[in-house]
Every structure is written in structure tokens, then in C-alpha cells.
C-alpha atoms as a PDB file:
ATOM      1  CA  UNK A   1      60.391  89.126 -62.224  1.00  0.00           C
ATOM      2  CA  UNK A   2      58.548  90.561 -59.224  1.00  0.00           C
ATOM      3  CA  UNK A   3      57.125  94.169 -59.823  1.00  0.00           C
ATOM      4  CA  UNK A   4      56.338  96.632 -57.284  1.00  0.00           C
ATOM      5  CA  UNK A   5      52.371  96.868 -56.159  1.00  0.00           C
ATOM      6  CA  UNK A   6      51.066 100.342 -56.580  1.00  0.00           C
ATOM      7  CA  UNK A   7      49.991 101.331 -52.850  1.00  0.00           C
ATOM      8  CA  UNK A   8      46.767 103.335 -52.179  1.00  0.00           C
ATOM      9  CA  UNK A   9      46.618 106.731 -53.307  1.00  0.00           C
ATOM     10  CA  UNK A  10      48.600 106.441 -56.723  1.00  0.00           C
ATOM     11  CA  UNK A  11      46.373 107.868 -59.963  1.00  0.00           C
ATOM     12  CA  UNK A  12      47.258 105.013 -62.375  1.00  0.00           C
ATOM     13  CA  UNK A  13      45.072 102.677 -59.443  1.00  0.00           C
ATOM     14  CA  UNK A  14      41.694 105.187 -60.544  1.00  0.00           C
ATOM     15  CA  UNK A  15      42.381 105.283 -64.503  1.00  0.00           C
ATOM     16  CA  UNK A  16      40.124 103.006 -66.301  1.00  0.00           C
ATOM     17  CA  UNK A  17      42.315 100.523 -68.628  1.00  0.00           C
ATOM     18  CA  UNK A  18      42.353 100.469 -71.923  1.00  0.00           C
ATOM     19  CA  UNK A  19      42.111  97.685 -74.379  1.00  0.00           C
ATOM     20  CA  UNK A  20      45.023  95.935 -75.511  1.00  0.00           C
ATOM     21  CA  UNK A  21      45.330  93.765 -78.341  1.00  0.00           C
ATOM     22  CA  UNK A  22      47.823  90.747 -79.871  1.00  0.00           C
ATOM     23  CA  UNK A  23      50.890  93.344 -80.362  1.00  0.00           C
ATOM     24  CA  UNK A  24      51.073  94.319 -76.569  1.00  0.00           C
ATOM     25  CA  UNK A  25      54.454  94.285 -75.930  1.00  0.00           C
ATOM     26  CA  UNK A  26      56.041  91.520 -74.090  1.00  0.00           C
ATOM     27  CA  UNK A  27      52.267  90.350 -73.052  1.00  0.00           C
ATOM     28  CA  UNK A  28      53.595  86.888 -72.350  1.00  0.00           C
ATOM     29  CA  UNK A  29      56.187  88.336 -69.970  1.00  0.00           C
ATOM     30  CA  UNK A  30      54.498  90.752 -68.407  1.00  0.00           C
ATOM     31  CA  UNK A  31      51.349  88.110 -67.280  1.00  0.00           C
ATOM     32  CA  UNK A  32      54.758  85.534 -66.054  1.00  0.00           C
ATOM     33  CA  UNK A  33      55.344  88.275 -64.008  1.00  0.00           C
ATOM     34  CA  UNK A  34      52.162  89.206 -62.801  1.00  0.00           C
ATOM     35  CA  UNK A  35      51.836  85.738 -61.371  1.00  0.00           C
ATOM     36  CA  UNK A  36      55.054  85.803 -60.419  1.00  0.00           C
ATOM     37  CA  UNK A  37      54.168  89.079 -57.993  1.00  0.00           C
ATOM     38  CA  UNK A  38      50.892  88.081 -57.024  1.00  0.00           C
ATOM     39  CA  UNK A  39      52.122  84.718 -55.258  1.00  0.00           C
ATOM     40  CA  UNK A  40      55.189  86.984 -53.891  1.00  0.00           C
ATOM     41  CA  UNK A  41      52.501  88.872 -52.235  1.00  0.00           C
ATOM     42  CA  UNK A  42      50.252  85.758 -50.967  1.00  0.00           C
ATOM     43  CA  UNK A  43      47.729  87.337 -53.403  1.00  0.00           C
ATOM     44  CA  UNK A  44      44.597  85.635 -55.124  1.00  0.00           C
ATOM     45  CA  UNK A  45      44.013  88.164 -58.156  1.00  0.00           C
ATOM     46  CA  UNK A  46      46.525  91.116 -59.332  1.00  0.00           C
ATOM     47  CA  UNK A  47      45.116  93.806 -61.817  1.00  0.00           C
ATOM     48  CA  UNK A  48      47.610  95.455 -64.170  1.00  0.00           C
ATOM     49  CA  UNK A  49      46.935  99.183 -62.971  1.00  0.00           C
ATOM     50  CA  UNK A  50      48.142  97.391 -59.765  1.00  0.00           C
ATOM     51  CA  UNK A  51      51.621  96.918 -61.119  1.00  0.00           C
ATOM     52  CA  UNK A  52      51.198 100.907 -62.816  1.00  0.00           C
ATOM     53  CA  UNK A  53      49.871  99.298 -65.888  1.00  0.00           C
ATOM     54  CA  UNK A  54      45.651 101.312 -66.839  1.00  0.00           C
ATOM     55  CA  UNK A  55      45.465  98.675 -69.148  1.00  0.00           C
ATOM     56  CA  UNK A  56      42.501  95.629 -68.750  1.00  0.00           C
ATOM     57  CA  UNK A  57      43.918  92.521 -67.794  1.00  0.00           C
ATOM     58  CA  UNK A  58      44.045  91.173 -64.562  1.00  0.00           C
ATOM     59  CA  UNK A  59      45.110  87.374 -63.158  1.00  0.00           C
ATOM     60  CA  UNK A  60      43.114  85.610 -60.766  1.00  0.00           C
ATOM     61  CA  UNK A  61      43.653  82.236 -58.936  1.00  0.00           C
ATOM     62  CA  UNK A  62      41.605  81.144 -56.157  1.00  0.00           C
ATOM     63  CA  UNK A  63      43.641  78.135 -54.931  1.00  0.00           C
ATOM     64  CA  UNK A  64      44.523  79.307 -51.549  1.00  0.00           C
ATOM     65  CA  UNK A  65      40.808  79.578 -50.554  1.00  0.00           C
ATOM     66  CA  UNK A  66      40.146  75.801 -51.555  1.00  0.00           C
ATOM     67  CA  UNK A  67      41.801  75.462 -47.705  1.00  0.00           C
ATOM     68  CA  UNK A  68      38.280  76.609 -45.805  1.00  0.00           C
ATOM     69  CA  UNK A  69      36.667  73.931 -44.236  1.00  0.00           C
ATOM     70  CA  UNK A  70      33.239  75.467 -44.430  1.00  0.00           C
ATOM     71  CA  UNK A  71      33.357  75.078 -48.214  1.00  0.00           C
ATOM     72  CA  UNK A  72      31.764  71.657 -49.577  1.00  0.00           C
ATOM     73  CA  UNK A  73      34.363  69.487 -51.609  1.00  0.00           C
ATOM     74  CA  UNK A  74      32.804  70.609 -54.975  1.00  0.00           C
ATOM     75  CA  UNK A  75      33.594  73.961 -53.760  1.00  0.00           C
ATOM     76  CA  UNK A  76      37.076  72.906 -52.703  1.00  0.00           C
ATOM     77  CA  UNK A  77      37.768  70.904 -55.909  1.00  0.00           C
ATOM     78  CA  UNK A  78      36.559  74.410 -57.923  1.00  0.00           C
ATOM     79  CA  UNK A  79      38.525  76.757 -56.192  1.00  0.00           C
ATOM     80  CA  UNK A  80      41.509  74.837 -55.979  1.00  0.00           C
ATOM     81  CA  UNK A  81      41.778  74.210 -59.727  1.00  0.00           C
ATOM     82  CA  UNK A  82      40.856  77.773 -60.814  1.00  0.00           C
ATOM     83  CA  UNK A  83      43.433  79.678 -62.690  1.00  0.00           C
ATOM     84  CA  UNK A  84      43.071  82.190 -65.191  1.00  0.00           C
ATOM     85  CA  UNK A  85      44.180  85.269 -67.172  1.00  0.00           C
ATOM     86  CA  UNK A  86      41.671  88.074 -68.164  1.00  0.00           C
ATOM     87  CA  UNK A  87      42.039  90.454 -71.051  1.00  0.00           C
ATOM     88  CA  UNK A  88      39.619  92.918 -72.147  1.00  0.00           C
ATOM     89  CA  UNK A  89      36.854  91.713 -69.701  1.00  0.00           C
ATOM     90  CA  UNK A  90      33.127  93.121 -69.432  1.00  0.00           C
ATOM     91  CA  UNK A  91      30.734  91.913 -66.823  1.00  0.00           C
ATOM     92  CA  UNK A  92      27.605  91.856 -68.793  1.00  0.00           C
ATOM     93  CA  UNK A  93      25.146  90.926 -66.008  1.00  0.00           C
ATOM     94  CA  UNK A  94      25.773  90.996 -62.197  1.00  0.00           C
ATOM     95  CA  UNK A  95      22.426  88.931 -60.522  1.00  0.00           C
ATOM     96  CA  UNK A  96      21.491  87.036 -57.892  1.00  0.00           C
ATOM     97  CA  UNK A  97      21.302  88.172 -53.910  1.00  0.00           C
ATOM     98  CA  UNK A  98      23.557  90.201 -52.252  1.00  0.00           C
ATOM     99  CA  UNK A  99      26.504  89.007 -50.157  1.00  0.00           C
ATOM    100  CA  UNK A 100      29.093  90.448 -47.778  1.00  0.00           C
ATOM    101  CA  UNK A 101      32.336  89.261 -47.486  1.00  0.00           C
ATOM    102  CA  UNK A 102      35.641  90.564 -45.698  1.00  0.00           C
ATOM    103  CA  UNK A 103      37.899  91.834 -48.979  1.00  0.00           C
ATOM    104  CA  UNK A 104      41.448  92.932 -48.555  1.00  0.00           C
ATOM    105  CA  UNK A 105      43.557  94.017 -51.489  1.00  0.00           C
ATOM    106  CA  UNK A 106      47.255  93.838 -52.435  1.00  0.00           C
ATOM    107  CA  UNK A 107      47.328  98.106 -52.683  1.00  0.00           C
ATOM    108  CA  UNK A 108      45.486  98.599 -49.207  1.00  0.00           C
ATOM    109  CA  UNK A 109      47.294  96.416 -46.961  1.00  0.00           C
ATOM    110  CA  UNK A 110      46.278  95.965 -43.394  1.00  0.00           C
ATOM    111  CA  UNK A 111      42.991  96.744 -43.946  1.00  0.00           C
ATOM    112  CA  UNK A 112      40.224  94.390 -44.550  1.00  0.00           C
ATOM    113  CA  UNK A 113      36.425  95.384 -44.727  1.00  0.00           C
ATOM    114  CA  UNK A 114      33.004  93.640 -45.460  1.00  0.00           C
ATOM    115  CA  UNK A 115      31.990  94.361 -48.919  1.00  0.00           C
ATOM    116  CA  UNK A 116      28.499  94.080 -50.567  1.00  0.00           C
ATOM    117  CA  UNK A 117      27.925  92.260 -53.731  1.00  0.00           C
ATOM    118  CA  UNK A 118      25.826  90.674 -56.365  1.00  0.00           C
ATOM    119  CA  UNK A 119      26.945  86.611 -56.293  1.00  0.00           C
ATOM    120  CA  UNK A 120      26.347  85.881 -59.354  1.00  0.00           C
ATOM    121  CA  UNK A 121      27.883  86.983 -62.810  1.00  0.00           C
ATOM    122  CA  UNK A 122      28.453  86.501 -66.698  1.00  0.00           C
ATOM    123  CA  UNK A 123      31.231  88.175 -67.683  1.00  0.00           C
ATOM    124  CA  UNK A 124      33.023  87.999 -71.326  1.00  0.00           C
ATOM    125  CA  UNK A 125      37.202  88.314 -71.906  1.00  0.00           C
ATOM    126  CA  UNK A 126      39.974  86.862 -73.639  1.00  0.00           C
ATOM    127  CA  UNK A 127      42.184  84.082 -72.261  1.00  0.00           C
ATOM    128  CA  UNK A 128      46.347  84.765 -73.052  1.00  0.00           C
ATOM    129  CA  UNK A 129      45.974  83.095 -76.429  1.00  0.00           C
ATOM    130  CA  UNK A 130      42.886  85.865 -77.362  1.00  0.00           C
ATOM    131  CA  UNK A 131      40.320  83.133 -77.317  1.00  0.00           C
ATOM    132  CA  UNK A 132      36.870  84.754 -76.291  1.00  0.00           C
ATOM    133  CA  UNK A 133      35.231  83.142 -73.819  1.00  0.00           C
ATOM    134  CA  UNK A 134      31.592  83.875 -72.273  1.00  0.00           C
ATOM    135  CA  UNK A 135      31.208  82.578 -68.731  1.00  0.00           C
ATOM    136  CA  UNK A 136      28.978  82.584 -65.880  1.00  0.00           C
ATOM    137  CA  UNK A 137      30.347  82.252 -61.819  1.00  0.00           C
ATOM    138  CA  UNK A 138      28.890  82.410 -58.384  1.00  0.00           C
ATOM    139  CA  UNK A 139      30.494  82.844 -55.146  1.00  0.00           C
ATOM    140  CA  UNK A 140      33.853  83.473 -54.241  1.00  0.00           C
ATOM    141  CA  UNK A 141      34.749  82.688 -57.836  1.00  0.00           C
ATOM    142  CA  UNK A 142      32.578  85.917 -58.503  1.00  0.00           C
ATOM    143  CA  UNK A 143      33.629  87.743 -55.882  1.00  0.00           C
ATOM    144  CA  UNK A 144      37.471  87.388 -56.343  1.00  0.00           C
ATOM    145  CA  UNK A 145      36.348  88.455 -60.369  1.00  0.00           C
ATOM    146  CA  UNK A 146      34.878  91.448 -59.484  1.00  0.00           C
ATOM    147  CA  UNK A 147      37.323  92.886 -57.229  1.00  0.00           C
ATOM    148  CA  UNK A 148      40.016  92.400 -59.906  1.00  0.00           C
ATOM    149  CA  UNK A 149      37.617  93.903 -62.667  1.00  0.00           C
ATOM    150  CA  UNK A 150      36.789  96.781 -60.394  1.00  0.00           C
ATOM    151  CA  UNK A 151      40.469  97.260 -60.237  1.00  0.00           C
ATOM    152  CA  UNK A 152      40.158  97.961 -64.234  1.00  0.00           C
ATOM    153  CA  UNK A 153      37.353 100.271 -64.079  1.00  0.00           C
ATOM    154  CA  UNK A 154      39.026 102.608 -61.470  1.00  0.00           C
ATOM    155  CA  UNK A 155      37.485 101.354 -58.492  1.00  0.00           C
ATOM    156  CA  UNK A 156      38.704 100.052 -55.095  1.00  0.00           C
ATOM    157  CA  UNK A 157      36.936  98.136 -52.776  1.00  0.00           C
ATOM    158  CA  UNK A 158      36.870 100.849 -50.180  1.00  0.00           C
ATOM    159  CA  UNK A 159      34.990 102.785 -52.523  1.00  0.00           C
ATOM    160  CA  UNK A 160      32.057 100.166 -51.848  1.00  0.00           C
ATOM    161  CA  UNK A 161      32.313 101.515 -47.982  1.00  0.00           C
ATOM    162  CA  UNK A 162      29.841 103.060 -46.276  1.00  0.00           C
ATOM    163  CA  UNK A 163      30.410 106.731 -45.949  1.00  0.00           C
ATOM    164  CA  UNK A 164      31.543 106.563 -42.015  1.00  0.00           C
ATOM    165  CA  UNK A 165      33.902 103.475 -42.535  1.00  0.00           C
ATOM    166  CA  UNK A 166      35.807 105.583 -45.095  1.00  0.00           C
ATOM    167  CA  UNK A 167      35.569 108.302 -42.641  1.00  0.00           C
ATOM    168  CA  UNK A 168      37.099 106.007 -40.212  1.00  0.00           C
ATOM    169  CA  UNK A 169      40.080 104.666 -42.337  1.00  0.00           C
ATOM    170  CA  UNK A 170      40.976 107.836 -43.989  1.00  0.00           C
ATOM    171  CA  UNK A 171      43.638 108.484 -41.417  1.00  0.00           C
ATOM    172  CA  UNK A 172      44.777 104.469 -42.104  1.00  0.00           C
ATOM    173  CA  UNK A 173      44.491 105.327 -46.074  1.00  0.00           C
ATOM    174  CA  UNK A 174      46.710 108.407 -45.868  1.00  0.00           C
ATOM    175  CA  UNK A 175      49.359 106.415 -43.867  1.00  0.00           C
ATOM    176  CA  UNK A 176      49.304 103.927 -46.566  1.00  0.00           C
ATOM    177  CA  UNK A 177      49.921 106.534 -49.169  1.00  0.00           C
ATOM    178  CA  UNK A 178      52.939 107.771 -47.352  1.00  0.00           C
ATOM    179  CA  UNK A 179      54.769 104.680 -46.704  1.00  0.00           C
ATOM    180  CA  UNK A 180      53.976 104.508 -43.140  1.00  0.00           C
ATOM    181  CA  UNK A 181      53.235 100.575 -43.331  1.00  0.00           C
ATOM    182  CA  UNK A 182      54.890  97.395 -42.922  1.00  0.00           C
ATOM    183  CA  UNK A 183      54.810  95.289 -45.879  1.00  0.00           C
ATOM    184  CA  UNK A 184      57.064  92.005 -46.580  1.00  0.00           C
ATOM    185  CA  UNK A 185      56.447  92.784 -50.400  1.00  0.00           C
ATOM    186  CA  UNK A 186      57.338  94.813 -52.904  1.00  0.00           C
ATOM    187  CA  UNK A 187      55.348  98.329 -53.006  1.00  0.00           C
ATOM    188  CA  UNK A 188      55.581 101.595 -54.317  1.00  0.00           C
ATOM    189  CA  UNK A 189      53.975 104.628 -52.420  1.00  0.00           C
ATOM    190  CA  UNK A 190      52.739 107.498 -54.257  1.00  0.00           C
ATOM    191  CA  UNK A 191      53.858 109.870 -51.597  1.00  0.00           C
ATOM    192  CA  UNK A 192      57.389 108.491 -51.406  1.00  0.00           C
ATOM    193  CA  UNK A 193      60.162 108.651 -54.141  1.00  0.00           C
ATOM    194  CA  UNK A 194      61.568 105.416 -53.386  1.00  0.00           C
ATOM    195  CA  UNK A 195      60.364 101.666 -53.904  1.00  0.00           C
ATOM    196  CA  UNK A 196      60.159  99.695 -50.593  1.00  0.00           C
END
């Protein structure tokens, strides 16, 4: 089932989620249907405070960047074949040189930004069967990671904006908030009643 995306603005997108555990109700549904929404949306990662859930677990798969040409075939091969569930995740170690990259998210549409980040990190969660797993990624694998963590911590990438960009895009932001965007997915705006 497709759920509606949470737009900028909504509180649920700045709680920090909580951990869940086997019992979650209807877990197996609900990440079916996170997937299900996320490729609705053309989306590469969807975090459940996304879909109104503070809870941590967030789905990630980086296939449709294994498309750019500039990547090597490794790279390609990597991204294409990377799919994967997140529950109860904790970067324990962010490293390595700092990188910009233009981020957009599923909440913000329309706007894209370069965004400053560590490339490198080791992060430990549980797959969809609860299996721990320790794991260390670079590159857009990391990148695409942290964004969707972020999105579990209360934090959106526009928070990583320099203090005159947000002053620039607060009038976009607002908008957003209202409804007053065009959007060929399923969203919900804090500032309006309805689902559009």
C-alpha cells in the first residue's frame, strides 16, 4: 500500500525515533509498504517518521544511482545490488574527508542543495529478521545512509545549510508546508487538512 510522505514542516519529521523491537505491529507490512512508497516516489531511502512513523527504521536502495557513468563498474555493480532495511541503527564512527553532494529528499521536494559530509562510516542495526549486523561504507552508499539516519534523529538535510541558504529557501520551505507544490506523489502537508 502506498502511504502518504510527511511534507516539510510536520513535528513527527523532528521527533527522534524510538526503538522498536520483534512485536512491532505489522513490521513486515509496514517495511512492504515502505518500499512500496519509496519507488512510488522515485525515492532511494524512506525513513519511517517520513511516513508519520518517530520510530528508527528506515529503507534504503541505491539502485537507481548505479545509472551514472562517472561511477567505475565496481561502483556500478555495488550500487546497483544494494538493498536493505535498517532497524535500530547507530552510526558509531563517521571518518574520512569531507564531501559535498547535491541531496534532495522525499519531504522537501523541489529543492535540492549541496550538503557536507564525512564519506566514510561504521554504523550498527538490525536487518528485518533482527540479525545485528556491524558494517562499514564509503561514498554514496554512506551518504544515502546518513541522510536516512538523520531522518531518525530529527534532522533534515537543510538543517546542514549554511545559515543564508536557509535564509534563502525559507519562503520555498513555508510554501512546502502549505501545500503550495506540485507533487505526482502522495503527500501530506502539515498546514493543510487534506492528503494530496
Amino acid at each position: 500500500m502506498i502511504l502518504s510522505i510527511l511534507a516539510y514542516g510536520d513535528p513527527v519529521l523532528r521527533k527522534i525515533g524510538k526503538t522498536i523491537n520483534k512485536d512491532y505491529p505489522q513490521l513486515k507490512e509496514l517495511i512492504a509498504n515502505m518500499w512500496e512508497t519509496m519507488y512510488n516516489a522515485n525515492g532511494v531511502g524512506l525513513a519511517a517518521p517520513q511516513i508519520g512513523l518517530p520510530i528508527r527504521l528506515f529503507v534504503v536502495d541505491t539502485g537507481p544511482f548505479a545509472d551514472d557513468e562517472e561511477l567505475t563498474p565496481e561502483e556500478q555493480a555495488t550500487l546497483k545490488n544494494f538493498k536493505k532495511v535498517f532497524i535500530n541503527a547507530k552510526i558509531e564512527e563517521e571518518s574520512g574527508s569531507n564531501w559535498t553532494f547535491n541531496e534532495g529528499c522525499l519531504s522537501i521536494p523541489d529543492i535540492r542543495e549541496d550538503v557536507n559530509r564525512k564519506d566514510t562510516i561504521e554504523i550498527l542495526y538490525l536487518d528485518e529478521d533482527f540479525n545485528e549486523h556491524k558494517e562499514t561504507y564509503d561514498g554514496l552508499l554512506a551518504r544515502v545512509i546518513q541522510h536516512e539516519y538523520d531522518h531518525i534523529e530529527g534532522i533534515l538535510f537543510t538543517d546542514k545549510l549554511s545559515s543564508l541558504k536557509k535564509r534563502l529557501l525559507k519562503g520555498k520551505l513555508a510554501n512546502i508546508s502549505k501545500g503550495k507544490i506540485e507533487v505526482d506523489y502522495k503527500m501530506r502537508f502539515p498546514d493543510l487538512k487534506k492528503v494530496r
